[in-house]
PDB file of N, CA and C in Angstrom:
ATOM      1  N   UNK A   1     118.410  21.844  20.726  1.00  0.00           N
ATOM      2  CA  UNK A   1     118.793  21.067  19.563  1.00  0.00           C
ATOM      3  C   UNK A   1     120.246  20.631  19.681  1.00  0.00           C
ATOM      4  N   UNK A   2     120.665  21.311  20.508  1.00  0.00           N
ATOM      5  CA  UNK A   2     122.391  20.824  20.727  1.00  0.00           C
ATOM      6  C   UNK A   2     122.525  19.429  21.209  1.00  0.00           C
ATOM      7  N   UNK A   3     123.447  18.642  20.478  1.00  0.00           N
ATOM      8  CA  UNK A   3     123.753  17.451  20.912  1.00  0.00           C
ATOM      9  C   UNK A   3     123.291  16.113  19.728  1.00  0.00           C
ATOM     10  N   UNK A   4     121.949  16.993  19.228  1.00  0.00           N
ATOM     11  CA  UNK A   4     121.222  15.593  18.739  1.00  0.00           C
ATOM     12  C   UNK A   4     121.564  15.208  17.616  1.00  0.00           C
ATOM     13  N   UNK A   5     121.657  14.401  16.771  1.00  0.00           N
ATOM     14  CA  UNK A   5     122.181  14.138  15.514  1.00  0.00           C
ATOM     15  C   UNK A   5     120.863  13.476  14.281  1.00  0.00           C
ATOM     16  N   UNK A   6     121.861  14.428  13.255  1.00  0.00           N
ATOM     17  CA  UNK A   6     120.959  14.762  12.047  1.00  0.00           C
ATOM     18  C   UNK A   6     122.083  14.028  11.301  1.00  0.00           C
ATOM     19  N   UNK A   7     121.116  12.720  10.836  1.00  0.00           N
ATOM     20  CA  UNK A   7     121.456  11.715   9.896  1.00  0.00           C
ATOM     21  C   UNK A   7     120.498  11.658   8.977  1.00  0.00           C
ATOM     22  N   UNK A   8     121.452  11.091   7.689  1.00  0.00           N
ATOM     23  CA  UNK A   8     120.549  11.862   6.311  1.00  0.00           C
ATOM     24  C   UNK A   8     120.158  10.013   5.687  1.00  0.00           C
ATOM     25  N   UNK A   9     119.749   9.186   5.052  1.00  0.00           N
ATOM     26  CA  UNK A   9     119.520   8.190   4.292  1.00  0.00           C
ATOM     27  C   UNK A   9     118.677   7.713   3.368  1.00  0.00           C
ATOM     28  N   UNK A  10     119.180   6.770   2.434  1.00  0.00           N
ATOM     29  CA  UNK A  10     117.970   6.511   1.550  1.00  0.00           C
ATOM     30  C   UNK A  10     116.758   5.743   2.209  1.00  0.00           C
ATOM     31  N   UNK A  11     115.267   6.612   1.706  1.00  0.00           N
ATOM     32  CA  UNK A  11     114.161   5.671   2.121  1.00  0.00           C
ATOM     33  C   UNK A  11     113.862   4.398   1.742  1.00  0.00           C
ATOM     34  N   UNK A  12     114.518   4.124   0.634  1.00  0.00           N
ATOM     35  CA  UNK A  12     115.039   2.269   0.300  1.00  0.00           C
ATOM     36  C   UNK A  12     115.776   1.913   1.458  1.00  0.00           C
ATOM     37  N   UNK A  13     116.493   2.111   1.819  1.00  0.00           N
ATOM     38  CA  UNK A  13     117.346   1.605   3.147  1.00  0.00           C
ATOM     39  C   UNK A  13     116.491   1.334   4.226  1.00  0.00           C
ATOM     40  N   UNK A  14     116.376   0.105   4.804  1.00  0.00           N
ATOM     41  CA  UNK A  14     115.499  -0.839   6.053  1.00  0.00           C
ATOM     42  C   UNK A  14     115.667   0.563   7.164  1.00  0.00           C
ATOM     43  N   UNK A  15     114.454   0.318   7.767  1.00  0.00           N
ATOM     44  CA  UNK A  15     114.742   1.240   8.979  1.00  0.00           C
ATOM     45  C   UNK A  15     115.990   0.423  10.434  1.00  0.00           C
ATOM     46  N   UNK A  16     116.199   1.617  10.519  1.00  0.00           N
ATOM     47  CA  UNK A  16     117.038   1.091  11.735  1.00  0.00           C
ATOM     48  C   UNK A  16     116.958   1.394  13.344  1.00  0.00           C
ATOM     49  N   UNK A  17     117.294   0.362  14.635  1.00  0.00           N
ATOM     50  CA  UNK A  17     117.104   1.311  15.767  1.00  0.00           C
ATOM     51  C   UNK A  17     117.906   2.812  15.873  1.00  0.00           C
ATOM     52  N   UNK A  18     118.429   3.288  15.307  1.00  0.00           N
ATOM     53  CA  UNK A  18     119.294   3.831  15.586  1.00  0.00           C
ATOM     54  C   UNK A  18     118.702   5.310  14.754  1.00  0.00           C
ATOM     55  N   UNK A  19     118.008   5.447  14.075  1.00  0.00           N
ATOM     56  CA  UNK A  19     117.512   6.606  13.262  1.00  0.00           C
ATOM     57  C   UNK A  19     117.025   7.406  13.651  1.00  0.00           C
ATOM     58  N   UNK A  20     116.045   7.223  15.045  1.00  0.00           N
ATOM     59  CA  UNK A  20     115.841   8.213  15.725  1.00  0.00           C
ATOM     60  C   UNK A  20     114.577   8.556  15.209  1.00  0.00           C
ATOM     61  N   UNK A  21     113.959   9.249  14.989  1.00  0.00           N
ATOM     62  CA  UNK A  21     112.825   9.734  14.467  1.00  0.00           C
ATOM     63  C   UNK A  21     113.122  10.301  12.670  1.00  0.00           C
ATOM     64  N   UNK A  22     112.139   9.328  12.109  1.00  0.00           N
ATOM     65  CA  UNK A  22     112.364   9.278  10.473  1.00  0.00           C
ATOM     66  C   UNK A  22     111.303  10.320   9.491  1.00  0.00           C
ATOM     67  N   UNK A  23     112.337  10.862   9.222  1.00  0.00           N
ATOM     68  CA  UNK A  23     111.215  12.516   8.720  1.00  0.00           C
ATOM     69  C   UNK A  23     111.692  12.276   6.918  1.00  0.00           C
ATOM     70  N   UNK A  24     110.537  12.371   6.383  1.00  0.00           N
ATOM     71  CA  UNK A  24     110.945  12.322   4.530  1.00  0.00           C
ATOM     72  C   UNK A  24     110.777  13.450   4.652  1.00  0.00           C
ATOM     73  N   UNK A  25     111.673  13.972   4.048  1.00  0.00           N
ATOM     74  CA  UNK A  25     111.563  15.370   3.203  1.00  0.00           C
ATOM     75  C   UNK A  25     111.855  15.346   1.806  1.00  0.00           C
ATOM     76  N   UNK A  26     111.194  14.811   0.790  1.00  0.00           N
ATOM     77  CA  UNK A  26     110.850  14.777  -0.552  1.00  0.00           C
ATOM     78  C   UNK A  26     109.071  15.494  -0.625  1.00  0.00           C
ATOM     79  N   UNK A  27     109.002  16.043  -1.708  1.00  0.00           N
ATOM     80  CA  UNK A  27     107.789  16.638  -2.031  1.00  0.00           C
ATOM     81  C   UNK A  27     106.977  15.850  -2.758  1.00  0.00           C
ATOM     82  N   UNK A  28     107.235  14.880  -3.284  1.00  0.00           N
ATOM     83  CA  UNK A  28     106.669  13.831  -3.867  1.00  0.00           C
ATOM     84  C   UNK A  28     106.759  12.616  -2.803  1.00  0.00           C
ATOM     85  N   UNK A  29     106.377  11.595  -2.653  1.00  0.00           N
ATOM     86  CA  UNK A  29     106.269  10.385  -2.276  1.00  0.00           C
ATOM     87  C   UNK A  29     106.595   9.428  -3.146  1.00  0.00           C
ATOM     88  N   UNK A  30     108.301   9.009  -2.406  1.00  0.00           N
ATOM     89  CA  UNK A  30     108.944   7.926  -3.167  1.00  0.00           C
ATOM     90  C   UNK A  30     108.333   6.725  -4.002  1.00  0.00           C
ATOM     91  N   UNK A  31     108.622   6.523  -4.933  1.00  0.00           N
ATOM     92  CA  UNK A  31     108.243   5.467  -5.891  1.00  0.00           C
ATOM     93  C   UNK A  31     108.763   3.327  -5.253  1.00  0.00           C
ATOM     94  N   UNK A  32     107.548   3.174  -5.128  1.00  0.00           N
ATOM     95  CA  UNK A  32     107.767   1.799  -4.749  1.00  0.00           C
ATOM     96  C   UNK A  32     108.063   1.510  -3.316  1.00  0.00           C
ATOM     97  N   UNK A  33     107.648   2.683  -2.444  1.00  0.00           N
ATOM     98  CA  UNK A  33     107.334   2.304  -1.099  1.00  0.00           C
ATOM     99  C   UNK A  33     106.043   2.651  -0.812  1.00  0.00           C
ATOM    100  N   UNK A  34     105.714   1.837   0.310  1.00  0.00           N
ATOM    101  CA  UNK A  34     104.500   1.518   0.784  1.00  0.00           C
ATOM    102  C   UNK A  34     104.227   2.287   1.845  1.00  0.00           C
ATOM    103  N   UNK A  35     102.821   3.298   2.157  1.00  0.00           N
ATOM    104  CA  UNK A  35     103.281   4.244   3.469  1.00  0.00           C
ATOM    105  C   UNK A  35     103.420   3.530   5.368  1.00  0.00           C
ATOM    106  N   UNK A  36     103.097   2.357   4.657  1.00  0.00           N
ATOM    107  CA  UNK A  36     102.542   1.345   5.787  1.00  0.00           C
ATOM    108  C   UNK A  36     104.194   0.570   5.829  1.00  0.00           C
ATOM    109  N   UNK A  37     104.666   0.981   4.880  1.00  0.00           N
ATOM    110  CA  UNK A  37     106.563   0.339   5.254  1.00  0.00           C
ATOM    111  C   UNK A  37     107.332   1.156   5.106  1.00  0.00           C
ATOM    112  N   UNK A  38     106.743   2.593   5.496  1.00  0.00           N
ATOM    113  CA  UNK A  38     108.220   3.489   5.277  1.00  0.00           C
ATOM    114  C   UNK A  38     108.475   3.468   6.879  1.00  0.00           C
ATOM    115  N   UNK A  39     107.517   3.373   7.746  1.00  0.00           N
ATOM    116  CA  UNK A  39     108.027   3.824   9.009  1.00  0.00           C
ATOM    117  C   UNK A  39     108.226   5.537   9.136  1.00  0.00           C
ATOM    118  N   UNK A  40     107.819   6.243   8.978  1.00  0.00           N
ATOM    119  CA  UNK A  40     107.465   7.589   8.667  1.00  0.00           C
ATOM    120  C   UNK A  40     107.843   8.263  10.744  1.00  0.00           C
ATOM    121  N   UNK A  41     107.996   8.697  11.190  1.00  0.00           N
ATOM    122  CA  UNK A  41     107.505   9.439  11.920  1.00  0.00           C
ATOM    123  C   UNK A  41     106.688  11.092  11.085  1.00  0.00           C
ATOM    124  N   UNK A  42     107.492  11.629  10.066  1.00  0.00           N
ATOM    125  CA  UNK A  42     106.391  12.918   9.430  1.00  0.00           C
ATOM    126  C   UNK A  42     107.279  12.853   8.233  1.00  0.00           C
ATOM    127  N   UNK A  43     106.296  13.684   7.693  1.00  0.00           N
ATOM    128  CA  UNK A  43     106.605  13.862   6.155  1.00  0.00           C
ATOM    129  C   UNK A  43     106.420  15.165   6.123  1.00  0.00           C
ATOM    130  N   UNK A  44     107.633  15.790   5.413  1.00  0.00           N
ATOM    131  CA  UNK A  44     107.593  17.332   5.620  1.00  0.00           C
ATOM    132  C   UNK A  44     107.825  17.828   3.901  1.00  0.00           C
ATOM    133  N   UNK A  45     106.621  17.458   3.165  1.00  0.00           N
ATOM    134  CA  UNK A  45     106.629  17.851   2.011  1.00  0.00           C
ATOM    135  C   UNK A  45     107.300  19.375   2.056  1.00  0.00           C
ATOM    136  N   UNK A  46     106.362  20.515   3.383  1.00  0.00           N
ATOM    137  CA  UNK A  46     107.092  21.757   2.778  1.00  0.00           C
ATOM    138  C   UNK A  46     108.145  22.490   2.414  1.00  0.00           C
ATOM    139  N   UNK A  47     109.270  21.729   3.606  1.00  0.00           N
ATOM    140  CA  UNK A  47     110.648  21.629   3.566  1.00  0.00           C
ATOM    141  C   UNK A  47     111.486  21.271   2.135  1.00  0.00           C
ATOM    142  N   UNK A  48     110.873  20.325   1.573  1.00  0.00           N
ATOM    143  CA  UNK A  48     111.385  20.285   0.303  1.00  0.00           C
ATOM    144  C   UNK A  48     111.629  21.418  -0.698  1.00  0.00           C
ATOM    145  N   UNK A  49     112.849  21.449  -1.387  1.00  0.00           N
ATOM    146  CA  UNK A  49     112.912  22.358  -2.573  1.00  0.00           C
ATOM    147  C   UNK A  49     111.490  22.210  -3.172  1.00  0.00           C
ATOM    148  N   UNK A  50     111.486  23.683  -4.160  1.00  0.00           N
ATOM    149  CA  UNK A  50     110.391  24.056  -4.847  1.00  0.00           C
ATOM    150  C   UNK A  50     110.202  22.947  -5.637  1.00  0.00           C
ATOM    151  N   UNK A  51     109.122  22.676  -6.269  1.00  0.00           N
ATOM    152  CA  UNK A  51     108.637  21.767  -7.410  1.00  0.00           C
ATOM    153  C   UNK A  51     109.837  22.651  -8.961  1.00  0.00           C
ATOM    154  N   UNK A  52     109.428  23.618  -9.050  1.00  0.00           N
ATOM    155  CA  UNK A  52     110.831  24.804  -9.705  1.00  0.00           C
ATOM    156  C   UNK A  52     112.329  23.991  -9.906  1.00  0.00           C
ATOM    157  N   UNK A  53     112.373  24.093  -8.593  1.00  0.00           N
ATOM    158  CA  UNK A  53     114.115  24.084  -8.421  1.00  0.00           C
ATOM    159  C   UNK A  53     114.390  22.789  -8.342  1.00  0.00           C
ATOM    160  N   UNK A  54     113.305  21.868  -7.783  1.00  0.00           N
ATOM    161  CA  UNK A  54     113.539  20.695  -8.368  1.00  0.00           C
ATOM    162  C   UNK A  54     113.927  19.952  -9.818  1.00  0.00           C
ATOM    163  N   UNK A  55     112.545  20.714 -10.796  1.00  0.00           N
ATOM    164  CA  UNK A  55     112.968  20.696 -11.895  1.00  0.00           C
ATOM    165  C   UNK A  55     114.070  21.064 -12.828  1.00  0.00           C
ATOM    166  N   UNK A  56     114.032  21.762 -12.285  1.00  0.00           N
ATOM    167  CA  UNK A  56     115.548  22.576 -13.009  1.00  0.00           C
ATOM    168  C   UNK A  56     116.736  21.739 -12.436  1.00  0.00           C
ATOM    169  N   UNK A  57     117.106  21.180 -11.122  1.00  0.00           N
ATOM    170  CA  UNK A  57     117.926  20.827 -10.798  1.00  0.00           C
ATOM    171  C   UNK A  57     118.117  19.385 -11.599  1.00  0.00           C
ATOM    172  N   UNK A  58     117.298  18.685 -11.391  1.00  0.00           N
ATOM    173  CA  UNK A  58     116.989  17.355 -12.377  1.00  0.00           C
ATOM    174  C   UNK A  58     118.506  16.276 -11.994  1.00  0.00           C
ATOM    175  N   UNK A  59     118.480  16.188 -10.920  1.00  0.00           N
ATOM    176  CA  UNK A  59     119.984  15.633 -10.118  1.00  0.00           C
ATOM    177  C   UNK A  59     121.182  15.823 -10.875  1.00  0.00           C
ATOM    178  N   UNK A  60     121.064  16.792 -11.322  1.00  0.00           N
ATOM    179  CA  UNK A  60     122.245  16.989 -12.245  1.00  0.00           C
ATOM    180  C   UNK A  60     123.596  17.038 -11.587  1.00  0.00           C
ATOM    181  N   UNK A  61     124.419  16.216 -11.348  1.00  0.00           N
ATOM    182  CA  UNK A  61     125.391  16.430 -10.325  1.00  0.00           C
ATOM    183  C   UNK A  61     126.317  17.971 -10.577  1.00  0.00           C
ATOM    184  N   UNK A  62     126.425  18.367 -12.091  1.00  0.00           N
ATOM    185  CA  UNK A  62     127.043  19.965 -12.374  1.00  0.00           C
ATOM    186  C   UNK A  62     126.268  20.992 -11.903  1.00  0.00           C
ATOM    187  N   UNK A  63     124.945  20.509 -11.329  1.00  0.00           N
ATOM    188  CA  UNK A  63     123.869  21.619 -11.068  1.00  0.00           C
ATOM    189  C   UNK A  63     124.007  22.264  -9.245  1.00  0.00           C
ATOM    190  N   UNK A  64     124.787  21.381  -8.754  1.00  0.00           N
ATOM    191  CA  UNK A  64     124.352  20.926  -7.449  1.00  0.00           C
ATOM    192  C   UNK A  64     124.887  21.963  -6.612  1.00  0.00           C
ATOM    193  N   UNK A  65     125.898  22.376  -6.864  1.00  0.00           N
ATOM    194  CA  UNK A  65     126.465  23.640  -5.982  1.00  0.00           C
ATOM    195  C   UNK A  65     125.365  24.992  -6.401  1.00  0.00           C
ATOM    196  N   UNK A  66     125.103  24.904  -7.552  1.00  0.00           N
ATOM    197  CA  UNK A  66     123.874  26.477  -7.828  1.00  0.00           C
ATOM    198  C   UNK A  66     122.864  26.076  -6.727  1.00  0.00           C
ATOM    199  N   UNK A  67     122.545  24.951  -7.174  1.00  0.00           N
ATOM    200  CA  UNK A  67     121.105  24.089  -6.614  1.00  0.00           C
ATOM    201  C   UNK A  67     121.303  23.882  -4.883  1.00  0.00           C
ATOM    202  N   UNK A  68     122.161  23.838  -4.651  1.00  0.00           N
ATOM    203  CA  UNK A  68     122.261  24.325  -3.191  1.00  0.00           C
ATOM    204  C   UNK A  68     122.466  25.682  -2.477  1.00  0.00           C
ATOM    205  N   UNK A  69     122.808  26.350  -2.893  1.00  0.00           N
ATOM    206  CA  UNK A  69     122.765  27.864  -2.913  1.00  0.00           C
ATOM    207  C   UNK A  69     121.541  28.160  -2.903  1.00  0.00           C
ATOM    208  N   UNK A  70     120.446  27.676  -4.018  1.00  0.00           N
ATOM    209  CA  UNK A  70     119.059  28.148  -4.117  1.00  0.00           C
ATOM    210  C   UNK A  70     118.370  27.949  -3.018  1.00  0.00           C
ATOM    211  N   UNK A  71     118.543  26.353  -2.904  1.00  0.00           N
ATOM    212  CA  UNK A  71     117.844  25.536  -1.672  1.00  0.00           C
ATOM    213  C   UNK A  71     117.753  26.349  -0.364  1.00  0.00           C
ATOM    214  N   UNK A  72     119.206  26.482  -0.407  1.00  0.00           N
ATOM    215  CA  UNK A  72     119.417  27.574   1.099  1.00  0.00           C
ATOM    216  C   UNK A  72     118.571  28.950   1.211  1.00  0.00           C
ATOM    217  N   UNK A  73     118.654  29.869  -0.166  1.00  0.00           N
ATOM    218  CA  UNK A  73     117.628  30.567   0.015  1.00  0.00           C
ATOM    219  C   UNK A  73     116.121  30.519   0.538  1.00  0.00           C
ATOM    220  N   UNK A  74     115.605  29.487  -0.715  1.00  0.00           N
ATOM    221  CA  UNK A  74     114.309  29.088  -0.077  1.00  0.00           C
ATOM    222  C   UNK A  74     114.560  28.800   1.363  1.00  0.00           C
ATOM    223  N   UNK A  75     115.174  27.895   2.047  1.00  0.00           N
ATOM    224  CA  UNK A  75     114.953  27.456   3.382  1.00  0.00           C
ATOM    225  C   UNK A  75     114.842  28.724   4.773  1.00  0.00           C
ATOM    226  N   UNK A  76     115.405  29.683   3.597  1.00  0.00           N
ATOM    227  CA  UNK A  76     116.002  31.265   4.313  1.00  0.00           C
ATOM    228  C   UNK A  76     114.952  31.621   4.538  1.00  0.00           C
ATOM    229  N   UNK A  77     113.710  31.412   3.759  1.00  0.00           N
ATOM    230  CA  UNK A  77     112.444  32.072   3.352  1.00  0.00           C
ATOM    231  C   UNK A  77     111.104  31.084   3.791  1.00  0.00           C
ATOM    232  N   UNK A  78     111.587  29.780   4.243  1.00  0.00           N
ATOM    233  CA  UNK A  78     110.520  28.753   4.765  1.00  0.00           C
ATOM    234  C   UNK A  78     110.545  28.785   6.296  1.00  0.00           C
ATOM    235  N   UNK A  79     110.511  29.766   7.057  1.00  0.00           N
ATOM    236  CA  UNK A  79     111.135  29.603   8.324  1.00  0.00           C
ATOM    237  C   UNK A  79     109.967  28.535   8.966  1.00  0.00           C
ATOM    238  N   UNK A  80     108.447  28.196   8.878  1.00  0.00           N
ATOM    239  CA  UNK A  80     107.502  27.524   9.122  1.00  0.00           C
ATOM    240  C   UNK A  80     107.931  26.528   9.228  1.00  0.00           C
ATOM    241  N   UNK A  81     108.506  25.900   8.394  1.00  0.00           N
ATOM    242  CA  UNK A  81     108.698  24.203   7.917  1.00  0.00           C
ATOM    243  C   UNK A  81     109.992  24.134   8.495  1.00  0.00           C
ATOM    244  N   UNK A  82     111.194  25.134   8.300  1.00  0.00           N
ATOM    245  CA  UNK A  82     112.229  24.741   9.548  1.00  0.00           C
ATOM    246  C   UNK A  82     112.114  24.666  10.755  1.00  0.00           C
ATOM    247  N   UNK A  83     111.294  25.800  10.983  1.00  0.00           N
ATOM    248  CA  UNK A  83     111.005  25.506  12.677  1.00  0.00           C
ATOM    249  C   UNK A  83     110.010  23.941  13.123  1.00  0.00           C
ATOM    250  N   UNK A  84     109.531  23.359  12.415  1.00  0.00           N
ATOM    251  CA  UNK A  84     108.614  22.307  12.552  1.00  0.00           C
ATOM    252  C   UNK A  84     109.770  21.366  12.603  1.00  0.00           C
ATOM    253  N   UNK A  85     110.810  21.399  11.797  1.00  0.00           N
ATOM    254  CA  UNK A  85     111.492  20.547  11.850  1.00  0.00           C
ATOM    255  C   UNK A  85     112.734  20.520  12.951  1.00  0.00           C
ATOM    256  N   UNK A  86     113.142  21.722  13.214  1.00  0.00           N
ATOM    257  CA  UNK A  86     113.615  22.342  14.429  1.00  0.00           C
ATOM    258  C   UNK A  86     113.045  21.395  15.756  1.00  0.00           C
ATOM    259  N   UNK A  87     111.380  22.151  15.633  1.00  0.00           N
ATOM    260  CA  UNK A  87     110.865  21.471  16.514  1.00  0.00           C
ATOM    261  C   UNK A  87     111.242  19.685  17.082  1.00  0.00           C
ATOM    262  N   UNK A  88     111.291  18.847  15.492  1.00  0.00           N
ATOM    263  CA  UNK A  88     111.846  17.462  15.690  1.00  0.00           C
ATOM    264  C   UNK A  88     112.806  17.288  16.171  1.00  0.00           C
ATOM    265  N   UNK A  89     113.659  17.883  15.722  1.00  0.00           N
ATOM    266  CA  UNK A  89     115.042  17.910  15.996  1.00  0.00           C
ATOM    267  C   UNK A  89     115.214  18.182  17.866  1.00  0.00           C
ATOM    268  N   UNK A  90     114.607  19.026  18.290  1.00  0.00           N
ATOM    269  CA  UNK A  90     114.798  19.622  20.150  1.00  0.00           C
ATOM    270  C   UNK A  90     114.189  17.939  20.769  1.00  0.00           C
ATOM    271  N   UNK A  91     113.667  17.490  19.888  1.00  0.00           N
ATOM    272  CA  UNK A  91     113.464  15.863  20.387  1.00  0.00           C
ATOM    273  C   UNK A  91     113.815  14.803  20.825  1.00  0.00           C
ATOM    274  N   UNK A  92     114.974  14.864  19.608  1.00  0.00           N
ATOM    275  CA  UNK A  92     115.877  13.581  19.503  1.00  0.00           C
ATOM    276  C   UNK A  92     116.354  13.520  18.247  1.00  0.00           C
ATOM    277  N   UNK A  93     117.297  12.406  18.475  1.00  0.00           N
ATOM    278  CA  UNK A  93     118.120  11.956  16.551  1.00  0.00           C
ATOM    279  C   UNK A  93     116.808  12.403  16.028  1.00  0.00           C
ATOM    280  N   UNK A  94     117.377  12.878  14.771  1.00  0.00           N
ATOM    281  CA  UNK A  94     116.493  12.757  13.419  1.00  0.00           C
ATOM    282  C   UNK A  94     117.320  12.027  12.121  1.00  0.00           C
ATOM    283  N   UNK A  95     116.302  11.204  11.265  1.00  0.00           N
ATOM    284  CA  UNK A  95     116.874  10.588  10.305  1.00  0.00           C
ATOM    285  C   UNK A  95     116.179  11.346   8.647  1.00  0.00           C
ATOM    286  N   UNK A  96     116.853  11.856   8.134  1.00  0.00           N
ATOM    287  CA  UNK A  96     116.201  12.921   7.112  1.00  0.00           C
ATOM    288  C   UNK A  96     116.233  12.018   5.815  1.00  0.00           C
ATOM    289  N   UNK A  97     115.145  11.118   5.242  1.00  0.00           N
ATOM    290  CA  UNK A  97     115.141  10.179   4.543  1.00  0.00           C
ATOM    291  C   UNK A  97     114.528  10.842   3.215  1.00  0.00           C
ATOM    292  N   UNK A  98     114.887  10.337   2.138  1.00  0.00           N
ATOM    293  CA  UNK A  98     115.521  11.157   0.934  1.00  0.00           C
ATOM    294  C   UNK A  98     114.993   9.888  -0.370  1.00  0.00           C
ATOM    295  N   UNK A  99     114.749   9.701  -1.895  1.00  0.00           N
ATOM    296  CA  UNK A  99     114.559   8.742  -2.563  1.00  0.00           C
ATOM    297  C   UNK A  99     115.621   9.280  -3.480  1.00  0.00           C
ATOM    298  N   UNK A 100     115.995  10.139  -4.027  1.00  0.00           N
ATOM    299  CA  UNK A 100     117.089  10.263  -4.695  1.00  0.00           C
ATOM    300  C   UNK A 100     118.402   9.469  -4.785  1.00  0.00           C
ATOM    301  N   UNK A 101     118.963   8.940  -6.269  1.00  0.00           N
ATOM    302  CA  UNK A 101     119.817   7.935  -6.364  1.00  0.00           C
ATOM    303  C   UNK A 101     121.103   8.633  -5.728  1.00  0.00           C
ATOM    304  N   UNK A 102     121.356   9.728  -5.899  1.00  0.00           N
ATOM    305  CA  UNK A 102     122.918   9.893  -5.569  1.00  0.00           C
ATOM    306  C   UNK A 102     122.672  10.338  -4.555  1.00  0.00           C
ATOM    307  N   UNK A 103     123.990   9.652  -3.450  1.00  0.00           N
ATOM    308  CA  UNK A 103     123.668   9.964  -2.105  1.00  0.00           C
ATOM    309  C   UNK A 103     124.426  11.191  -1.678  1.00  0.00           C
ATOM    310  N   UNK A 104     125.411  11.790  -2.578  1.00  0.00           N
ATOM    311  CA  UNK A 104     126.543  12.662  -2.344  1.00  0.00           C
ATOM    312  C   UNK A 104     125.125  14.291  -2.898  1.00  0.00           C
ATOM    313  N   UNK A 105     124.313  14.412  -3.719  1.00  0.00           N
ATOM    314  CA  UNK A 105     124.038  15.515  -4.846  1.00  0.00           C
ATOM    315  C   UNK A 105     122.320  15.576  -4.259  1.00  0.00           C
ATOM    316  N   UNK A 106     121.994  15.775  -2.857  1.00  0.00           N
ATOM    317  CA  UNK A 106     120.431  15.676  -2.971  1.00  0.00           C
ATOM    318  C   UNK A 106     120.257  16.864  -2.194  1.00  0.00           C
ATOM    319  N   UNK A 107     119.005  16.715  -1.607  1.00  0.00           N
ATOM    320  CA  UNK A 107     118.686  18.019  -0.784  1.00  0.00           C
ATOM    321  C   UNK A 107     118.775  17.310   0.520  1.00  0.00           C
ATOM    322  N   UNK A 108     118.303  16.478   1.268  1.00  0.00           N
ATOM    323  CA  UNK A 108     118.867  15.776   2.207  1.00  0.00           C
ATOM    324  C   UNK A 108     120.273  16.309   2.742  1.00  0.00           C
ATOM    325  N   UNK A 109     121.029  16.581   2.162  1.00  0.00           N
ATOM    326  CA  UNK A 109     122.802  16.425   2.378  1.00  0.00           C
ATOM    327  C   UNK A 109     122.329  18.198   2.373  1.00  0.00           C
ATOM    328  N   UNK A 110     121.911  19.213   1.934  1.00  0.00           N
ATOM    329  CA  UNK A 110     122.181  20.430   2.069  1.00  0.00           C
ATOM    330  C   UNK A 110     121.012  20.634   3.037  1.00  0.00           C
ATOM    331  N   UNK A 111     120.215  19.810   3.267  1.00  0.00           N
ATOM    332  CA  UNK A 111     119.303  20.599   4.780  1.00  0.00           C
ATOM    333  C   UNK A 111     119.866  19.909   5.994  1.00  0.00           C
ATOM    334  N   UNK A 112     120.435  18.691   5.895  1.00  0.00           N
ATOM    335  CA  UNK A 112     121.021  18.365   7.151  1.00  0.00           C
ATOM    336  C   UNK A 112     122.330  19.630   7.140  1.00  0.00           C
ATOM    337  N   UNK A 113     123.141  20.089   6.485  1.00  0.00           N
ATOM    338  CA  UNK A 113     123.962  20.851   6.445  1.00  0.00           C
ATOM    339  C   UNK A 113     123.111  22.345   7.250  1.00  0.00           C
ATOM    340  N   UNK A 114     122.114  22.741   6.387  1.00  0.00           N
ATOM    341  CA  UNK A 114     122.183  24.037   6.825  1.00  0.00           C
ATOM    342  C   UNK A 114     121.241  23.724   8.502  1.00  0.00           C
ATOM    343  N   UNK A 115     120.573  23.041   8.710  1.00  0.00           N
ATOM    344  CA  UNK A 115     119.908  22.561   9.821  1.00  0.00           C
ATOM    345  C   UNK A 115     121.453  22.824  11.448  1.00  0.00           C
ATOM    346  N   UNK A 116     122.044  22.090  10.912  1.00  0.00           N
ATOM    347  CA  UNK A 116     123.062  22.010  11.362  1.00  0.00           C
ATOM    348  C   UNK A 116     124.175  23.356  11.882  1.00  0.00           C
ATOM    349  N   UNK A 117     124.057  24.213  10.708  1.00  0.00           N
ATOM    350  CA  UNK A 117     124.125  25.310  10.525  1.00  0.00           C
ATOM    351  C   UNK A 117     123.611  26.570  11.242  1.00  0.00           C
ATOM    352  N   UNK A 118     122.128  25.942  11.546  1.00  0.00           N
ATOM    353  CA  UNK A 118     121.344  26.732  12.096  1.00  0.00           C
ATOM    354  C   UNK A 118     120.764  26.715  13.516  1.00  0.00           C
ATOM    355  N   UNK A 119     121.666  25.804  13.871  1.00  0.00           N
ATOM    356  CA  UNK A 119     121.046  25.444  15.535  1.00  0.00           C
ATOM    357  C   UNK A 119     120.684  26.610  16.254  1.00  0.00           C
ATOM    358  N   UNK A 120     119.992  26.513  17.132  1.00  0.00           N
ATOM    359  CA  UNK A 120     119.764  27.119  18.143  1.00  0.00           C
ATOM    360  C   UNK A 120     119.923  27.134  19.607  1.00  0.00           C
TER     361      UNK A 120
END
């Protein structure tokens, strides 16, 4: 996994050459895209925060430091769905595509972090 780069973006945002292999990690399926125009390489619903911690988090930008703390736990505790994504990652670029409005306060930005974190 050393070397490769973990870039995070909105799934509104056009695909690009440069993204590398395009993984959603939302647990829902973004509103107002088409699966035939996301350009998907996988969709890693499991990786996503809980349906829970989602709720509770509710993009609350004051929420976001608890709400990442949590995230990290769970991810502590999903080792399945990291290693799958691990797995992407020993590949090539990955592009970790996200529908959430704020680009600074999502889960995107704390799994490319702990991903990152967690190389092997």
């Amino acid at each position: 996994m050393k070397g490769r780069r973990i870039a995070i973006k909105r799934i509104y945002e056009p695909p690009a050459r440069d993204d590398g292999q395009r993984v959603l990690v939302d647990r829902l399926w973004p509103r107002g895209i088409r699966k035939e125009d996301a350009a998907l390489d996988a969709w890693l619903k499991d990786i996503a925060p809980t349906s829970e911690l989602r709720k509770w988090f509710g993009h609350d930008p004051t929420r976001f430091d608890t709400f990442s703390e949590r995230y990290r736990r769970e991810l502590d505790e999903n080792s399945a769905a990291v290693e799958e994504l691990r797995e992407l990652i020993g590949k090539g670029d990955v592009t970790l595509l996200y529908a959430a409005h704020d680009e600074r306060c999502n889960q995107a930005r704390v799994l490319a972090d702990y991903m990152e974190k967690h190389r092997s």
